[in-house]
Protein backbone atom coordinates (compact mmCIF):
# COMPACT_ATOMS: atom_id res chain seq x y z
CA UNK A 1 88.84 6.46 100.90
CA UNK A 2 90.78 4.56 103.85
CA UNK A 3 90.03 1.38 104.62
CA UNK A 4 87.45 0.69 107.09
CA UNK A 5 89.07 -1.18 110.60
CA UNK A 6 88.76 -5.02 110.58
CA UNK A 7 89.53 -5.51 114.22
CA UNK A 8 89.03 -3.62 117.30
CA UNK A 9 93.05 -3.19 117.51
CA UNK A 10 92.52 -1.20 114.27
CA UNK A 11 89.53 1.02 115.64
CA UNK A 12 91.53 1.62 118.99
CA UNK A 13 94.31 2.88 116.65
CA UNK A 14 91.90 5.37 114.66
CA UNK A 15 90.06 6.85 117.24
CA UNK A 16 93.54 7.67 119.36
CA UNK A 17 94.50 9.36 116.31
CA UNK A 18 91.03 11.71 116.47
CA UNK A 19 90.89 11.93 119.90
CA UNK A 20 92.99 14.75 122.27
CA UNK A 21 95.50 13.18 124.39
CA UNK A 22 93.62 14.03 127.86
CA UNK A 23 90.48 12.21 126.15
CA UNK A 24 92.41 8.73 124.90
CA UNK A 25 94.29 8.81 127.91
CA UNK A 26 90.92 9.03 129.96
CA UNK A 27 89.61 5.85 128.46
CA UNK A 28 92.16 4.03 127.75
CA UNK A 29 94.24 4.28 131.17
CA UNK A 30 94.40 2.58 134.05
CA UNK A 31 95.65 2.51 137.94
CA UNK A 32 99.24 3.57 138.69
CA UNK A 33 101.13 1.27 136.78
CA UNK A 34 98.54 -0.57 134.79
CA UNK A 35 100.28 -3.76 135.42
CA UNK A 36 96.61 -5.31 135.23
CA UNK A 37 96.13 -4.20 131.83
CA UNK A 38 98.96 -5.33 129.95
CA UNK A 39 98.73 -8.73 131.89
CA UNK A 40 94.79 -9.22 130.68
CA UNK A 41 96.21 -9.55 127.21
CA UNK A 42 98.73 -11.69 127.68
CA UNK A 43 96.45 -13.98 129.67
CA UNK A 44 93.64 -14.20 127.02
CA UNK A 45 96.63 -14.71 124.53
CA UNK A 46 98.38 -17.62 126.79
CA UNK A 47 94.67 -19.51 126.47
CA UNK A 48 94.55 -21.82 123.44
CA UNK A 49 92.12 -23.57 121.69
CA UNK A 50 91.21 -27.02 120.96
CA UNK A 51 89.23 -26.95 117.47
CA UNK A 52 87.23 -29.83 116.86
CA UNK A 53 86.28 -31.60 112.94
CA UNK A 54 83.59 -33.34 111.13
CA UNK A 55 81.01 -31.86 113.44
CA UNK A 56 77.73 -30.35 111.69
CA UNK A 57 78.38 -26.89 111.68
CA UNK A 58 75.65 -25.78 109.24
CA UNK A 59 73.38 -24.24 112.10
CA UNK A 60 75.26 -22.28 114.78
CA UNK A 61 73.78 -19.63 116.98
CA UNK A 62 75.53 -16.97 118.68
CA UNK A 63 72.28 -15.74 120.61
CA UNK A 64 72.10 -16.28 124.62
CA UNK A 65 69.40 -14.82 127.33
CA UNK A 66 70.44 -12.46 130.32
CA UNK A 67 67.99 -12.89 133.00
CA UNK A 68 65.46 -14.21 130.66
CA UNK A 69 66.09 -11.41 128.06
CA UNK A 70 67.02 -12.90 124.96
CA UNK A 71 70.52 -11.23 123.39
CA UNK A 72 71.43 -11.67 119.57
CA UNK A 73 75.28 -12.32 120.67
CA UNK A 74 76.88 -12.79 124.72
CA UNK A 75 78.56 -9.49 124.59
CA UNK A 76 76.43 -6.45 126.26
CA UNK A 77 77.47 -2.86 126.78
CA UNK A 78 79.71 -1.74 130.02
CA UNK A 79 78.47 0.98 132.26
CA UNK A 80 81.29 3.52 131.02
CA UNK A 81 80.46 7.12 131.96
CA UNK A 82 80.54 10.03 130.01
CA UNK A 83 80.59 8.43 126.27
CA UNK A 84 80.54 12.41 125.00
CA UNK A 85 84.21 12.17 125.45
CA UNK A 86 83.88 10.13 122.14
CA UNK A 87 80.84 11.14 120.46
CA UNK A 88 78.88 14.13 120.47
CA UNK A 89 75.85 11.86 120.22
CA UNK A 90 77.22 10.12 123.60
CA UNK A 91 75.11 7.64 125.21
CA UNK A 92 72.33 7.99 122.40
CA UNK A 93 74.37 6.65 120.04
CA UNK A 94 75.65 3.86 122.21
CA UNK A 95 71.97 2.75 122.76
CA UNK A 96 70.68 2.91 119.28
CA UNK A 97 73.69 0.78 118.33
CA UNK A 98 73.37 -1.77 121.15
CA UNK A 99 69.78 -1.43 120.24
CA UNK A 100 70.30 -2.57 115.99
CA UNK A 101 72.84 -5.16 117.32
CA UNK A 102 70.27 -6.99 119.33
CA UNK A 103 72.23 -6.95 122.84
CA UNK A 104 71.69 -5.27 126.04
CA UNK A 105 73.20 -1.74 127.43
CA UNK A 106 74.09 -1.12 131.09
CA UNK A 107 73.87 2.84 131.60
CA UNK A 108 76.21 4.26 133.78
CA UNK A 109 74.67 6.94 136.16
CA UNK A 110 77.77 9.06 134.90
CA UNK A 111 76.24 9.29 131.70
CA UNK A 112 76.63 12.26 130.01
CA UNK A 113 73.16 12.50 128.94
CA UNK A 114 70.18 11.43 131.81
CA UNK A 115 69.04 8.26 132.03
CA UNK A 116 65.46 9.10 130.85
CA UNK A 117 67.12 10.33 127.75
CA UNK A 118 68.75 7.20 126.45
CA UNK A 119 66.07 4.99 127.25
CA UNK A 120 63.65 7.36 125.21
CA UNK A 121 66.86 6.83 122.22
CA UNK A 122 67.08 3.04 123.20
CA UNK A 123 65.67 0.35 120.84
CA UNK A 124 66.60 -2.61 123.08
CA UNK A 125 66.82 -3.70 126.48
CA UNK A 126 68.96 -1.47 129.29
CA UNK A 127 69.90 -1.74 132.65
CA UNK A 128 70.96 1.05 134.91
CA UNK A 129 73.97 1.27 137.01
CA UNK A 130 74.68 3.18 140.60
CA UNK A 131 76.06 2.67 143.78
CA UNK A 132 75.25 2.83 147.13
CA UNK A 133 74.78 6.00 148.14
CA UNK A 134 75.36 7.56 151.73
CA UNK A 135 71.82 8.72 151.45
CA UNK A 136 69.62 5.95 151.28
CA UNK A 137 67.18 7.90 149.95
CA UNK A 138 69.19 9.37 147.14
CA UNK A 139 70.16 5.38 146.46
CA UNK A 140 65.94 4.41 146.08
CA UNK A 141 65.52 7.44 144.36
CA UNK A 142 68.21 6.87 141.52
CA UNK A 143 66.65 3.16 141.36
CA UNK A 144 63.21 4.58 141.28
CA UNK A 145 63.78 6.71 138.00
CA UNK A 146 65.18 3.80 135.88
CA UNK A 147 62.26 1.57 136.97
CA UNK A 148 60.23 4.19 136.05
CA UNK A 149 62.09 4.89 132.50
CA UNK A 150 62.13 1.24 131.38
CA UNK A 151 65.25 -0.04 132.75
CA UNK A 152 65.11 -4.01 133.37
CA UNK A 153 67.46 -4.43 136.14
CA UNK A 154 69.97 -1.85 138.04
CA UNK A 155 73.58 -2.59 137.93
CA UNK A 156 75.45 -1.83 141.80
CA UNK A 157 79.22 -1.46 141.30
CA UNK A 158 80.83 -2.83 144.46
CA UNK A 159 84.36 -1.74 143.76
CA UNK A 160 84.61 1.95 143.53
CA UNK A 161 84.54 2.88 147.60
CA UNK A 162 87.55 4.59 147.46
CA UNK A 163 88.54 6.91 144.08
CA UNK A 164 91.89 5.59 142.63
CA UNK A 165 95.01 7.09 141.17
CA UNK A 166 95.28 7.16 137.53
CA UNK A 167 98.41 8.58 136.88
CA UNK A 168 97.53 9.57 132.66
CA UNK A 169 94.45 11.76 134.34
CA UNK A 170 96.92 13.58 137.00
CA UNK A 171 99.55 14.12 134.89
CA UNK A 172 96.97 15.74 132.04
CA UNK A 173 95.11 17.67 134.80
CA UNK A 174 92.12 15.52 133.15
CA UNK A 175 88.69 16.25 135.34
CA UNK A 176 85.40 15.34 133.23
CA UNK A 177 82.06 16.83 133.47
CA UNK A 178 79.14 16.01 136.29
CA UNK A 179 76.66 13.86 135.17
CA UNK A 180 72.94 15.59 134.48
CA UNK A 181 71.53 12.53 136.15
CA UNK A 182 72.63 14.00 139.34
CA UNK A 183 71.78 17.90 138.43
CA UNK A 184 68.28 17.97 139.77
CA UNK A 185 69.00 16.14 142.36
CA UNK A 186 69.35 18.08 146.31
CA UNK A 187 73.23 16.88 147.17
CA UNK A 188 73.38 18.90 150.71
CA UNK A 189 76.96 19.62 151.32
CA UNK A 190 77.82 15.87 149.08
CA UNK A 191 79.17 16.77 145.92
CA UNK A 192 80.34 13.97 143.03
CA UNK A 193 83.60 15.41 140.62
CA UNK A 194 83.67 12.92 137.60
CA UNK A 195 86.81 10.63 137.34
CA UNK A 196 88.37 12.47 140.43
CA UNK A 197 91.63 10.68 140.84
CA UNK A 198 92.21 12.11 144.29
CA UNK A 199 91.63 10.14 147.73
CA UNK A 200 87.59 10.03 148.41
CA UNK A 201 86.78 13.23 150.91
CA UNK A 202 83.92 13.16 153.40
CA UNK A 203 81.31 14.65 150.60
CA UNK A 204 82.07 11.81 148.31
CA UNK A 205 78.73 10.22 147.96
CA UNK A 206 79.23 6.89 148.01
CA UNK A 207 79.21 5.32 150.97
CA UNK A 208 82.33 3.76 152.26
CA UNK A 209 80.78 1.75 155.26
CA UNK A 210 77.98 -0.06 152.75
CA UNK A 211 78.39 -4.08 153.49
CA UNK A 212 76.51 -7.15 152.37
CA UNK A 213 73.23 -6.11 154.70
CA UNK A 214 73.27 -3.00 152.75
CA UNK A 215 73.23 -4.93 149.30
CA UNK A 216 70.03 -7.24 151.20
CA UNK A 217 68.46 -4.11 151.88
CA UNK A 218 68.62 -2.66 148.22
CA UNK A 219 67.16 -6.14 146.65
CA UNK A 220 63.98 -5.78 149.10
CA UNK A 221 63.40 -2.21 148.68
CA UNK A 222 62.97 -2.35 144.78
CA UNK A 223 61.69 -4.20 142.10
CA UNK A 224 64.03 -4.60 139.40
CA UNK A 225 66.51 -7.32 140.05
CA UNK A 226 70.33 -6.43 141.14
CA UNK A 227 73.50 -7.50 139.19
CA UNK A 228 76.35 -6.59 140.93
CA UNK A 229 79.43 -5.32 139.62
CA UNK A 230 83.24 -5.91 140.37
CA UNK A 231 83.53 -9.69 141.99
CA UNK A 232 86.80 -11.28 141.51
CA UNK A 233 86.75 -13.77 144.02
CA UNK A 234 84.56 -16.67 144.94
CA UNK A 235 83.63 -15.79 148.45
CA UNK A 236 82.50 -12.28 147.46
CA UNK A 237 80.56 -14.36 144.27
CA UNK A 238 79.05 -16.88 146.83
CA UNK A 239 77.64 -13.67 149.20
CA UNK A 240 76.73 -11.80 146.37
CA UNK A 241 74.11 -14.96 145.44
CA UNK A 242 73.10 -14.91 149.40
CA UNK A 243 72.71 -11.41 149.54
CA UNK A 244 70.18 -11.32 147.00
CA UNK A 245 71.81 -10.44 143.48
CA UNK A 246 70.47 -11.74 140.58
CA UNK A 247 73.62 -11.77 138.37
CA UNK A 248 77.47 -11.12 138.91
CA UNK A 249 79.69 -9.47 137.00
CA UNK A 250 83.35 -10.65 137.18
CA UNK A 251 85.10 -7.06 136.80
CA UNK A 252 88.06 -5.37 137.73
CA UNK A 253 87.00 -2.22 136.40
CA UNK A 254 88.97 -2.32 134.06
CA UNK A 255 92.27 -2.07 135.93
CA UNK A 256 90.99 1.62 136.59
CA UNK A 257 90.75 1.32 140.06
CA UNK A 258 93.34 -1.29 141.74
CA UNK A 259 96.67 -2.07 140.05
CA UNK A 260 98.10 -5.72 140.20
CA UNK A 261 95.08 -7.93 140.19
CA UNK A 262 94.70 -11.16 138.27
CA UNK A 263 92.70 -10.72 134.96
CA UNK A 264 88.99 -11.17 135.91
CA UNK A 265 89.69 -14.44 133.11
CA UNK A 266 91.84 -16.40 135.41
CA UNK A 267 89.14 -15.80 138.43
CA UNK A 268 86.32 -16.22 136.35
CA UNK A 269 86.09 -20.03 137.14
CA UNK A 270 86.46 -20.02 141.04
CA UNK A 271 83.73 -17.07 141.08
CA UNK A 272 81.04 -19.62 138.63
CA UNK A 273 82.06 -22.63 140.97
CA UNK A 274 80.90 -20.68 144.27
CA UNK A 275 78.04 -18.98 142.85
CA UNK A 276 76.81 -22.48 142.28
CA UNK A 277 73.91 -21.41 139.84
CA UNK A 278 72.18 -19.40 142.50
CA UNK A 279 72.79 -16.19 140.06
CA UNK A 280 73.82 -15.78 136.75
CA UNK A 281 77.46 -14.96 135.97
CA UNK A 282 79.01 -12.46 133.24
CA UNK A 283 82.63 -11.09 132.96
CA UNK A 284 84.25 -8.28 131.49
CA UNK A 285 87.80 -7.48 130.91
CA UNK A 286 90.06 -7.36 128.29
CA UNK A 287 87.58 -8.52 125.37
CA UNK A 288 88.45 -7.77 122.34
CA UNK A 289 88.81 -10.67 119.59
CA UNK A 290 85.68 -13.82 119.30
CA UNK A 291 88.29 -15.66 120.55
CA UNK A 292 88.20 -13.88 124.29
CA UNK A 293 84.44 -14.02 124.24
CA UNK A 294 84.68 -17.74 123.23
CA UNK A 295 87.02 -18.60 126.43
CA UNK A 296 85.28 -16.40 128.54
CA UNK A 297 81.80 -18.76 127.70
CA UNK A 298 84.09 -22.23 127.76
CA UNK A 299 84.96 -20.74 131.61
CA UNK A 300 81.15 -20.50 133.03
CA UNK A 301 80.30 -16.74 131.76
CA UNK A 302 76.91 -16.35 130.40
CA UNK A 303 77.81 -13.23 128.28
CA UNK A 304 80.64 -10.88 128.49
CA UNK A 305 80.39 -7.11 128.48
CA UNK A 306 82.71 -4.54 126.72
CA UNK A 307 83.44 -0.85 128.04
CA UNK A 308 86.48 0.71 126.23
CA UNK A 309 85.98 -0.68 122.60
CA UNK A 310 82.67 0.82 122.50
CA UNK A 311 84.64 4.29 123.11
CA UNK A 312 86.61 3.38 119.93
CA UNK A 313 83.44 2.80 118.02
CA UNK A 314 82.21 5.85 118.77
CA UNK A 315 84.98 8.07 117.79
CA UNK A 316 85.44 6.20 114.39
CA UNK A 317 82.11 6.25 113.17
CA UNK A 318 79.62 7.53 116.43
CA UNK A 319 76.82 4.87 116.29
CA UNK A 320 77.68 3.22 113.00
CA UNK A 321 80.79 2.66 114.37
CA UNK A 322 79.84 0.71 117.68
CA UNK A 323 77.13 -1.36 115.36
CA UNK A 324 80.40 -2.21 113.22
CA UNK A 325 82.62 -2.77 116.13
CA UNK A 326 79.86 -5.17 117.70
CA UNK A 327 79.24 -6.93 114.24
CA UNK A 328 83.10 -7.71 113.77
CA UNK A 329 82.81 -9.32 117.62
CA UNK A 330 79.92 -11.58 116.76
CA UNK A 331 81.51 -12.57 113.37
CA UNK A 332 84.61 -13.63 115.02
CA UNK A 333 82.85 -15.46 117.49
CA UNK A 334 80.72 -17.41 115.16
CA UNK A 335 83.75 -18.51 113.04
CA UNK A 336 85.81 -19.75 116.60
CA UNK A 337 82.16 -21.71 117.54
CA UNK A 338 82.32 -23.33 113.57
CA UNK A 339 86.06 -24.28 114.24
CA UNK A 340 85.46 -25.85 117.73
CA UNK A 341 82.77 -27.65 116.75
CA UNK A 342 80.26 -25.72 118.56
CA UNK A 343 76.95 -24.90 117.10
CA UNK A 344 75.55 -22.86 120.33
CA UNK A 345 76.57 -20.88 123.74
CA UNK A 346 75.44 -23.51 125.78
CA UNK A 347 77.73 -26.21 123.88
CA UNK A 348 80.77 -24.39 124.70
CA UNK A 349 82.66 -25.70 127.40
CA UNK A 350 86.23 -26.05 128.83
CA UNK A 351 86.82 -28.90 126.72
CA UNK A 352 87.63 -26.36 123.97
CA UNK A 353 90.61 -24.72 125.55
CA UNK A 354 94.09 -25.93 126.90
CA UNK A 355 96.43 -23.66 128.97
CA UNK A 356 99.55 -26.32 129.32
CA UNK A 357 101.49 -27.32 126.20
CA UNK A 358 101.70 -31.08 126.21
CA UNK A 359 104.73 -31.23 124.94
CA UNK A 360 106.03 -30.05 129.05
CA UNK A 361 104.51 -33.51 129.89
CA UNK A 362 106.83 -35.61 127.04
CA UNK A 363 109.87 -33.01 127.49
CA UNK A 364 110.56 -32.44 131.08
CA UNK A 365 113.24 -29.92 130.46
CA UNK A 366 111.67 -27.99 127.23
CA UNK A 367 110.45 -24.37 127.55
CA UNK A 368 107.74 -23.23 129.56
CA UNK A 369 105.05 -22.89 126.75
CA UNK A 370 102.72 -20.67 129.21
């Protein structure tokens, strides 16, 4: 029997080995050169720690709240569409696993099954993500069905106006399926192509003109509370909090939709400084050791959320494998907390990392240790 993955390096490697090219190359690409990417890596990696002894380490607890929901560990599930790429149990699978982890799921409204279906699966809290649609009405409506199914707070992803150019989709003629949450639904002459990596045409739904008014709009014509999704600077943080959201998510999608940002890691700390406390603050990005999550907390971010590991997970071992995947994360960040001398989230702070060797300060001339 092989070995079972001990690190979400190793379930990456396993489920590109079961999955068809088109598929991997789907989740696992990027925009044009996916300079981003490789750079969010090597910026987590360039962070190190400052471990702390003779603390009392006996009691340490990993568990955190997201706008008063209580979480059993800071990481929460990434609105990634269309998790039947990995899993024929798709989003069901995802849920029931975020569900027997103890976190939170955002659902993306390019599911691949409807959102009333995986909150009837779901065994733990969920948001519900969407944009803002060219018709308003469509936008309520979407908003109106997650209320309705359970959903605790709807997700608005600010940074996918204009459809980008993944060059692994074009080159293997990838195009995924429609979501069913938009089948029933009367689209005029709008239509919505999943993952279309060509320029945004005039049916494209989403609406290119939406602006900060738009976002006040949304948060007083529903109930649930907004996060928003894709901030990676501290003036869009700061308007984000004025405009009415609840909670931010420091994103870059990924690197999936602009090429050559900074990792949403090295913003993470301008966007908590300029949100100010006025919302809560979560990051995604790049996460995949206890270690990232641990920085990512030491930085400001309440909780962290993961999108393509939870793809792996799925493809190893469907929802077995993402309860696995998530128990490895937690485990990892529980030993870094006992090793930094930090028995809860709260207690972790920037005190716990260092970016600059010290030896550049004693040897003028010696490497650049960065």
């Amino acid at each position: 029997m092989a070995q079972e993955p001990i690190n979400l390096f190793e379930y990456e490697e396993i489920a590109k080995s079961r999955l068809e090219q088109g598929q991997y190359d789907f989740i696992a690409g990027g925009a044009t050169d996916e300079i981003t990417i490789r750079r969010t890596r090597a910026v987590f990696d360039s962070i190190m720690m400052r471990p702390r002894m003779m603390v009392d380490i006996s009691k340490r607890d990993v568990s955190t709240t997201v706008l008063g929901q209580k979480i059993d560990l800071p990481v929460m599930i990434d609105p990634a569409g269309n998790h039947g790429v990995a899993h024929e149990d798709a989003e069901l699978a995802t849920a029931r696993a975020a569900g027997a982890a103890g976190t939170l799921m955002v659902v993306s409204s390019h599911a691949a099954r409807t959102m009333e279906d995986v909150a009837g699966a779901a065994t733990g809290p969920l948001w519900f993500q969407q944009y803002l649609f060219r018709d308003r009405g469509l936008t309520l409506e979407m908003a109106a069905r997650a209320e309705e199914a359970g959903y605790t707070a709807l997700c608005l992803t600010l940074d996918a106006k204009v459809s980008p150019k993944r060059e692994r989709n074009i080159r293997n003629n990838y195009v995924g399926p429609a979501s069913p949450n938009y089948a029933q639904l009367d689209m005029g002459t709008h239509s919505w192509q999943f993952a279309a990596d060509m320029p945004a045409g005039p049916n494209d739904i989403r609406d290119p003109a939406s602006t900060w008014e738009d976002l006040d709009w949304l948060a007083a014509n529903i109930r649930l509370p907004v996060v928003v999704k894709g901030i990676m600077t501290g003036e869009d943080g700061k308007y984000s909090a004025d405009h009415g959201a609840k909670g931010v998510i420091v994103s870059n999608h990924g690197g999936r939709y602009l090429d050559t940002t900074l990792a949403t890691i090295e913003v993470l700390p301008e966007v908590v400084k300029a949100v100010d406390g006025n919302a809560e603050v979560y990051m995604d990005g790049g996460i995949r050791r206890g270690t990232d999550i641990f920085k990512a907390l030491a930085l400001g971010a309440r909780s962290v959320l993961i999108g393509r590991p939870l793809f792996w997970g799925l493809a190893v071992d469907g929802e077995a494998g993402v309860v696995s995947m998530l128990g490895i994360l937690k485990s990892e960040l529980d030993a870094t907390m006992g090793m930094c001398g930090r028995t809860t989230i709260d207690s972790i702070d920037m005190d716990c990392l260092a970016t600059v060797s010290p030896l550049l300060a004693l040897f003028p001339t010696a490497p650049d240790f960065r």
